[in-house]
N, C-alpha and C. Protein backbone atom coordinates (compact mmCIF):
# COMPACT_ATOMS: atom_id res chain seq x y z
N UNK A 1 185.42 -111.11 131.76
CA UNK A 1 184.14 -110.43 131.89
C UNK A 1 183.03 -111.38 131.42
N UNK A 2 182.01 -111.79 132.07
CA UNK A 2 180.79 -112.59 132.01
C UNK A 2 180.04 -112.20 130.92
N UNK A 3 179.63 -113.26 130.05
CA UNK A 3 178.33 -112.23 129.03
C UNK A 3 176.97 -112.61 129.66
N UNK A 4 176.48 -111.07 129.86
CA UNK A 4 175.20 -111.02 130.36
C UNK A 4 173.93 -110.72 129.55
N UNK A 5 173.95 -111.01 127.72
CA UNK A 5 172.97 -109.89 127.04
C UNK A 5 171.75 -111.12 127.29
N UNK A 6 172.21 -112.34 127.18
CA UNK A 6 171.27 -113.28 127.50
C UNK A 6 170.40 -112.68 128.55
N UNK A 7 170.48 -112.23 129.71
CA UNK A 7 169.75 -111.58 130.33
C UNK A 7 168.92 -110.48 130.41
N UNK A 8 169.19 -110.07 129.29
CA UNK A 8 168.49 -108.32 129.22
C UNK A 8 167.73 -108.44 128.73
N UNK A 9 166.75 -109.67 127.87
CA UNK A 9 165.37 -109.81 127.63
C UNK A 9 164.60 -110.43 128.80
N UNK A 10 164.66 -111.06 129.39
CA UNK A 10 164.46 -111.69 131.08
C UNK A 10 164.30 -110.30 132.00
N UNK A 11 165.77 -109.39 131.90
CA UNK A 11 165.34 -107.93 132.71
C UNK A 11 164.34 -107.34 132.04
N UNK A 12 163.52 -107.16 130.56
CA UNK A 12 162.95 -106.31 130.63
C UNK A 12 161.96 -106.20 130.78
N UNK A 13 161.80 -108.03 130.06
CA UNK A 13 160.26 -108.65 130.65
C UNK A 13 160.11 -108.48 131.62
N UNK A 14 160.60 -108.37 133.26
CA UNK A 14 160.57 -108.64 134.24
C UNK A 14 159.90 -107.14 134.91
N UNK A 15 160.79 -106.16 133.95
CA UNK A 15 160.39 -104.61 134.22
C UNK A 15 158.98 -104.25 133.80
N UNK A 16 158.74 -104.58 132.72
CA UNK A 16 157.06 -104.20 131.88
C UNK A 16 156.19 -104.92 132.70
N UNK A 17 156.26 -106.42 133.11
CA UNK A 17 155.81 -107.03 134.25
C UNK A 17 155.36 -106.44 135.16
N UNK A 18 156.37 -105.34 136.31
CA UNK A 18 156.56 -105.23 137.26
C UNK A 18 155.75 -104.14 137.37
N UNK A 19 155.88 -103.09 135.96
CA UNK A 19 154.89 -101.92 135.71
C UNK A 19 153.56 -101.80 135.52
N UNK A 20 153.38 -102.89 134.56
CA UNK A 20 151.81 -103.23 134.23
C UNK A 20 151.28 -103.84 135.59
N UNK A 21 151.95 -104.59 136.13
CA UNK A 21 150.97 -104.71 137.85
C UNK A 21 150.87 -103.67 138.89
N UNK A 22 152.13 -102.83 138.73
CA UNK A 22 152.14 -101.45 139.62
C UNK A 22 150.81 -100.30 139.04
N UNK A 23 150.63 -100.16 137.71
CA UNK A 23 149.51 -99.89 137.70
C UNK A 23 148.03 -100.54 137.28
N UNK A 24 148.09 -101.84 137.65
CA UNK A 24 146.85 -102.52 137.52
C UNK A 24 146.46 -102.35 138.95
N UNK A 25 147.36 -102.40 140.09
CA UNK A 25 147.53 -102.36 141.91
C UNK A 25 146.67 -101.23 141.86
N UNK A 26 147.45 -99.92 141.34
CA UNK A 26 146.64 -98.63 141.43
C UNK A 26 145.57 -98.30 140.93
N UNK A 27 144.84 -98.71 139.76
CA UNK A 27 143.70 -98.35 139.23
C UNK A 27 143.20 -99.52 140.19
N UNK A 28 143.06 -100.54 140.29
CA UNK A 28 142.40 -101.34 141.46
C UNK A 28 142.00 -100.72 142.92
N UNK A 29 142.86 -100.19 143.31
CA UNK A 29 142.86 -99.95 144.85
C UNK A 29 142.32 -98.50 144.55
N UNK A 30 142.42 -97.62 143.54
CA UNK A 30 141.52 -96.47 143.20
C UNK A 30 140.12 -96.14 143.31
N UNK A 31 140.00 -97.58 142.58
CA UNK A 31 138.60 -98.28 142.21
C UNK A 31 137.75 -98.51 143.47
N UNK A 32 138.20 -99.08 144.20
CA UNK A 32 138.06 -99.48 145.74
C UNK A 32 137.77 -98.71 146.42
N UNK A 33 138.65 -97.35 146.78
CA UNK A 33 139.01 -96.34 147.56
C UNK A 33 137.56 -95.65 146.86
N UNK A 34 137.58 -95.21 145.67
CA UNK A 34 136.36 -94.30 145.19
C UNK A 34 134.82 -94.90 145.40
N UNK A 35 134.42 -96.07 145.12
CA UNK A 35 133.49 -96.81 145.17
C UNK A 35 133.24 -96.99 147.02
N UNK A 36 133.99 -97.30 147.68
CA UNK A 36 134.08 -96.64 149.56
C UNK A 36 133.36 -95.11 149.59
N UNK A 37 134.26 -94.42 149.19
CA UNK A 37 133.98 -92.99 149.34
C UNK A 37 132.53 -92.81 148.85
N UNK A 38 132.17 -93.24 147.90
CA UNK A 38 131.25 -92.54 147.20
C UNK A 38 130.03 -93.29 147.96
N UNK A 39 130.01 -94.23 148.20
CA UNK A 39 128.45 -94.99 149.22
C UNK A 39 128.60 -94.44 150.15
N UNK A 40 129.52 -94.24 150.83
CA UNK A 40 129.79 -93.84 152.18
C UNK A 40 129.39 -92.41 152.08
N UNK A 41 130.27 -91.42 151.63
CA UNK A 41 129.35 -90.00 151.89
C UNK A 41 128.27 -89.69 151.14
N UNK A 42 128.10 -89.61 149.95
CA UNK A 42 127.42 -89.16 148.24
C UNK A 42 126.01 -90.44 148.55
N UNK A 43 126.04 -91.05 149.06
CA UNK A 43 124.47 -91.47 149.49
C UNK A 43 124.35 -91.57 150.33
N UNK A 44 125.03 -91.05 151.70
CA UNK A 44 124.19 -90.31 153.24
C UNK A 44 124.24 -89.31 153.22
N UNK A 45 124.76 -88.57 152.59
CA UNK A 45 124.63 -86.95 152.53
C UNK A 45 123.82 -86.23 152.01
N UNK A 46 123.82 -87.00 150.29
CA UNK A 46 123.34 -86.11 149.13
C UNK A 46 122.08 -87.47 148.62
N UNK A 47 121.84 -88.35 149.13
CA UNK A 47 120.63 -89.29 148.60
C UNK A 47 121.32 -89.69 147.49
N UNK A 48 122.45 -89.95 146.94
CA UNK A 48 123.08 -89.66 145.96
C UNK A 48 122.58 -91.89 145.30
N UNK A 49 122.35 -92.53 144.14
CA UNK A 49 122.51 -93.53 143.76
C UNK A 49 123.84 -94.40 144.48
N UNK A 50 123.99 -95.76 145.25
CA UNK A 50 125.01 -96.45 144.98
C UNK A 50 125.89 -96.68 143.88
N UNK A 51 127.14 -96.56 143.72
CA UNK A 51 127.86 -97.04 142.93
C UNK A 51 128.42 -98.19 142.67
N UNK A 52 128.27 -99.07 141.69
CA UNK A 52 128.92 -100.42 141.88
C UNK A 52 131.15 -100.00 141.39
N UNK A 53 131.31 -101.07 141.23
CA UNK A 53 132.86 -101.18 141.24
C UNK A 53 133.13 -101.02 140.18
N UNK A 54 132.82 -101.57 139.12
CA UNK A 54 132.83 -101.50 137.96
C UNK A 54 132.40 -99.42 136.86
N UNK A 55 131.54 -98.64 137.66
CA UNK A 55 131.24 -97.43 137.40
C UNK A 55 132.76 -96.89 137.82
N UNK A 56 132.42 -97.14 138.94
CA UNK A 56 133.92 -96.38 139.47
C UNK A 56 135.09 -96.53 139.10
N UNK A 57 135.57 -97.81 138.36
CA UNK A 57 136.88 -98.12 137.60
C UNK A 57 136.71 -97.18 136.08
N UNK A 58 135.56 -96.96 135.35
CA UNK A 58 134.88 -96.74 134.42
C UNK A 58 135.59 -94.87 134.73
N UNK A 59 134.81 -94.58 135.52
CA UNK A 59 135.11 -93.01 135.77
C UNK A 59 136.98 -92.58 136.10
N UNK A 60 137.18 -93.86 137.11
CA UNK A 60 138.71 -93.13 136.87
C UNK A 60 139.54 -93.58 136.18
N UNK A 61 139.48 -94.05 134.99
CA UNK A 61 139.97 -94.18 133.55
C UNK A 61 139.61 -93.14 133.12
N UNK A 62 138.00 -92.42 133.06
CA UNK A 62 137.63 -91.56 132.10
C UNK A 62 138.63 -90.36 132.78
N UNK A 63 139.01 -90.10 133.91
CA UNK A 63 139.46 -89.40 134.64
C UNK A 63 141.20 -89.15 134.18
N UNK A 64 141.84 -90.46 134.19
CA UNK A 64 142.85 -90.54 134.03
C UNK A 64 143.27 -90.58 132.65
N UNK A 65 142.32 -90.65 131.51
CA UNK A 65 142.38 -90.55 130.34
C UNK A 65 142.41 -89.03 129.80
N UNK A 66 141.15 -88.09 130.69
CA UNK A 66 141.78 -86.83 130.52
C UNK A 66 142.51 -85.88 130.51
N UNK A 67 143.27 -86.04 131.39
CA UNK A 67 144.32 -85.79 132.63
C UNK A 67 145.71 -85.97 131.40
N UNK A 68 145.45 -87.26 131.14
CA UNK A 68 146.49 -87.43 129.96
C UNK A 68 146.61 -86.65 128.78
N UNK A 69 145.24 -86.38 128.09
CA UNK A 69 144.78 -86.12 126.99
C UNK A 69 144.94 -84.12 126.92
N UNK A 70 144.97 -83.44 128.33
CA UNK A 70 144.87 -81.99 128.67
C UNK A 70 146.41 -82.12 128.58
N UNK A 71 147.19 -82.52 129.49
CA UNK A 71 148.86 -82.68 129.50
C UNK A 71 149.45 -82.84 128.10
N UNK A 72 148.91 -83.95 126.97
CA UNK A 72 149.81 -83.89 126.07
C UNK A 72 149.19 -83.02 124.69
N UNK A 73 147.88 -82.26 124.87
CA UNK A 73 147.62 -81.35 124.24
C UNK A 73 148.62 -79.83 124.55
N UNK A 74 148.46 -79.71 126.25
CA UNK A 74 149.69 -78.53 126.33
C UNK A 74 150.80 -78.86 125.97
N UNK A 75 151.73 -80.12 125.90
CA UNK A 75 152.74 -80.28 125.55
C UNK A 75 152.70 -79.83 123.94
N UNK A 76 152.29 -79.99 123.10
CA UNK A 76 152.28 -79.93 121.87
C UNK A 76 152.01 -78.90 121.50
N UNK A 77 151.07 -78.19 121.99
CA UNK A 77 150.54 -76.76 122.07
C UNK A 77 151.85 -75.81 121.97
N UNK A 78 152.61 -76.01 123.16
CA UNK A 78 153.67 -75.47 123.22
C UNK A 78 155.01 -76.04 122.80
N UNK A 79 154.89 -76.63 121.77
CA UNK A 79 155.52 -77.21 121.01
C UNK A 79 156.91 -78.21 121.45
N UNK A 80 156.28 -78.54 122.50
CA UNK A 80 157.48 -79.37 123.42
C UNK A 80 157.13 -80.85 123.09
N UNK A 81 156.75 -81.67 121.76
CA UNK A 81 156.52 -82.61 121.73
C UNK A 81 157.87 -83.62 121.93
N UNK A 82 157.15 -84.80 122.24
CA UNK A 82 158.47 -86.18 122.20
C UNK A 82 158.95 -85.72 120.88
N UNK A 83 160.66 -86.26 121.45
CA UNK A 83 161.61 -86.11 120.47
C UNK A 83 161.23 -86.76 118.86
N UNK A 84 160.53 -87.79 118.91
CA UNK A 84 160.28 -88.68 118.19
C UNK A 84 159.20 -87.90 116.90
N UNK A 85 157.93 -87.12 117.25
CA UNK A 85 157.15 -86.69 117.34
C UNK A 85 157.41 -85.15 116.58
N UNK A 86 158.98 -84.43 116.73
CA UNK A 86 159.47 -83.11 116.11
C UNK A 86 159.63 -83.74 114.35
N UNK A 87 159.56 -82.29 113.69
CA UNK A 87 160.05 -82.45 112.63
C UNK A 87 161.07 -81.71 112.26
N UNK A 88 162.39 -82.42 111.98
CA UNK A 88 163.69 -81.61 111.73
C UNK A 88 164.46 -81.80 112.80
C-alpha cells in the first residue's frame, strides 16, 4: 500500500484554492450582472443615478452579509447551533 499523507496538504491547499476562487468568480460576476441591471433598467426607467462596480460589489456583500447574519441568528435562536458552539 503506497503512502499518500504527503499529499493531503497539497489536496487541501488545492481545495481552499479552488473555493476561495469559486467564490471570488461569484461575487465578481454578481458584481457585473447587478451593475448591468441596474444602468440598464433603474436609470431608464426610474432616472435612477449610475452605478459604478465597485457600489455594486459593496451592496452585494452588504446583501450577502445579511442573509448570513438573519440565518445564523435563527439557527441559534432555535438553538440549533454548530456542534462546536453547544454547551454540554
Amino acid at each position: 500500500m503506497a503512502d499518500t499523507t504527503h499529499r493531503e496538504p497539497r489536496r487541501r491547499f488545492r481545495r481552499a484554492l479552488t473555493g476561495m476562487l469559486a467564490v471570488l468568480a461569484v461575487l465578481l460576476l454578481g458584481g457585473i450582472a447587478f451593475t448591468w441591471a441596474w444602468n440598464t433598467l433603474a436609470v431608464d426607467l426610474a432616472q435612477a443615478p449610475r452605478v459604478q462596480f465597485r457600489h455594486a460589489l459593496a451592496f452585494e456583500l452588504a446583501v450577502v452579509a445579511l442573509a448570513w447574519l438573519v440565518g445564523a441568528s435563527f439557527r441559534l435562536a432555535a438553538g440549533q447551533a454548530p456542534a462546536h458552539r453547544r454547551n454540554g
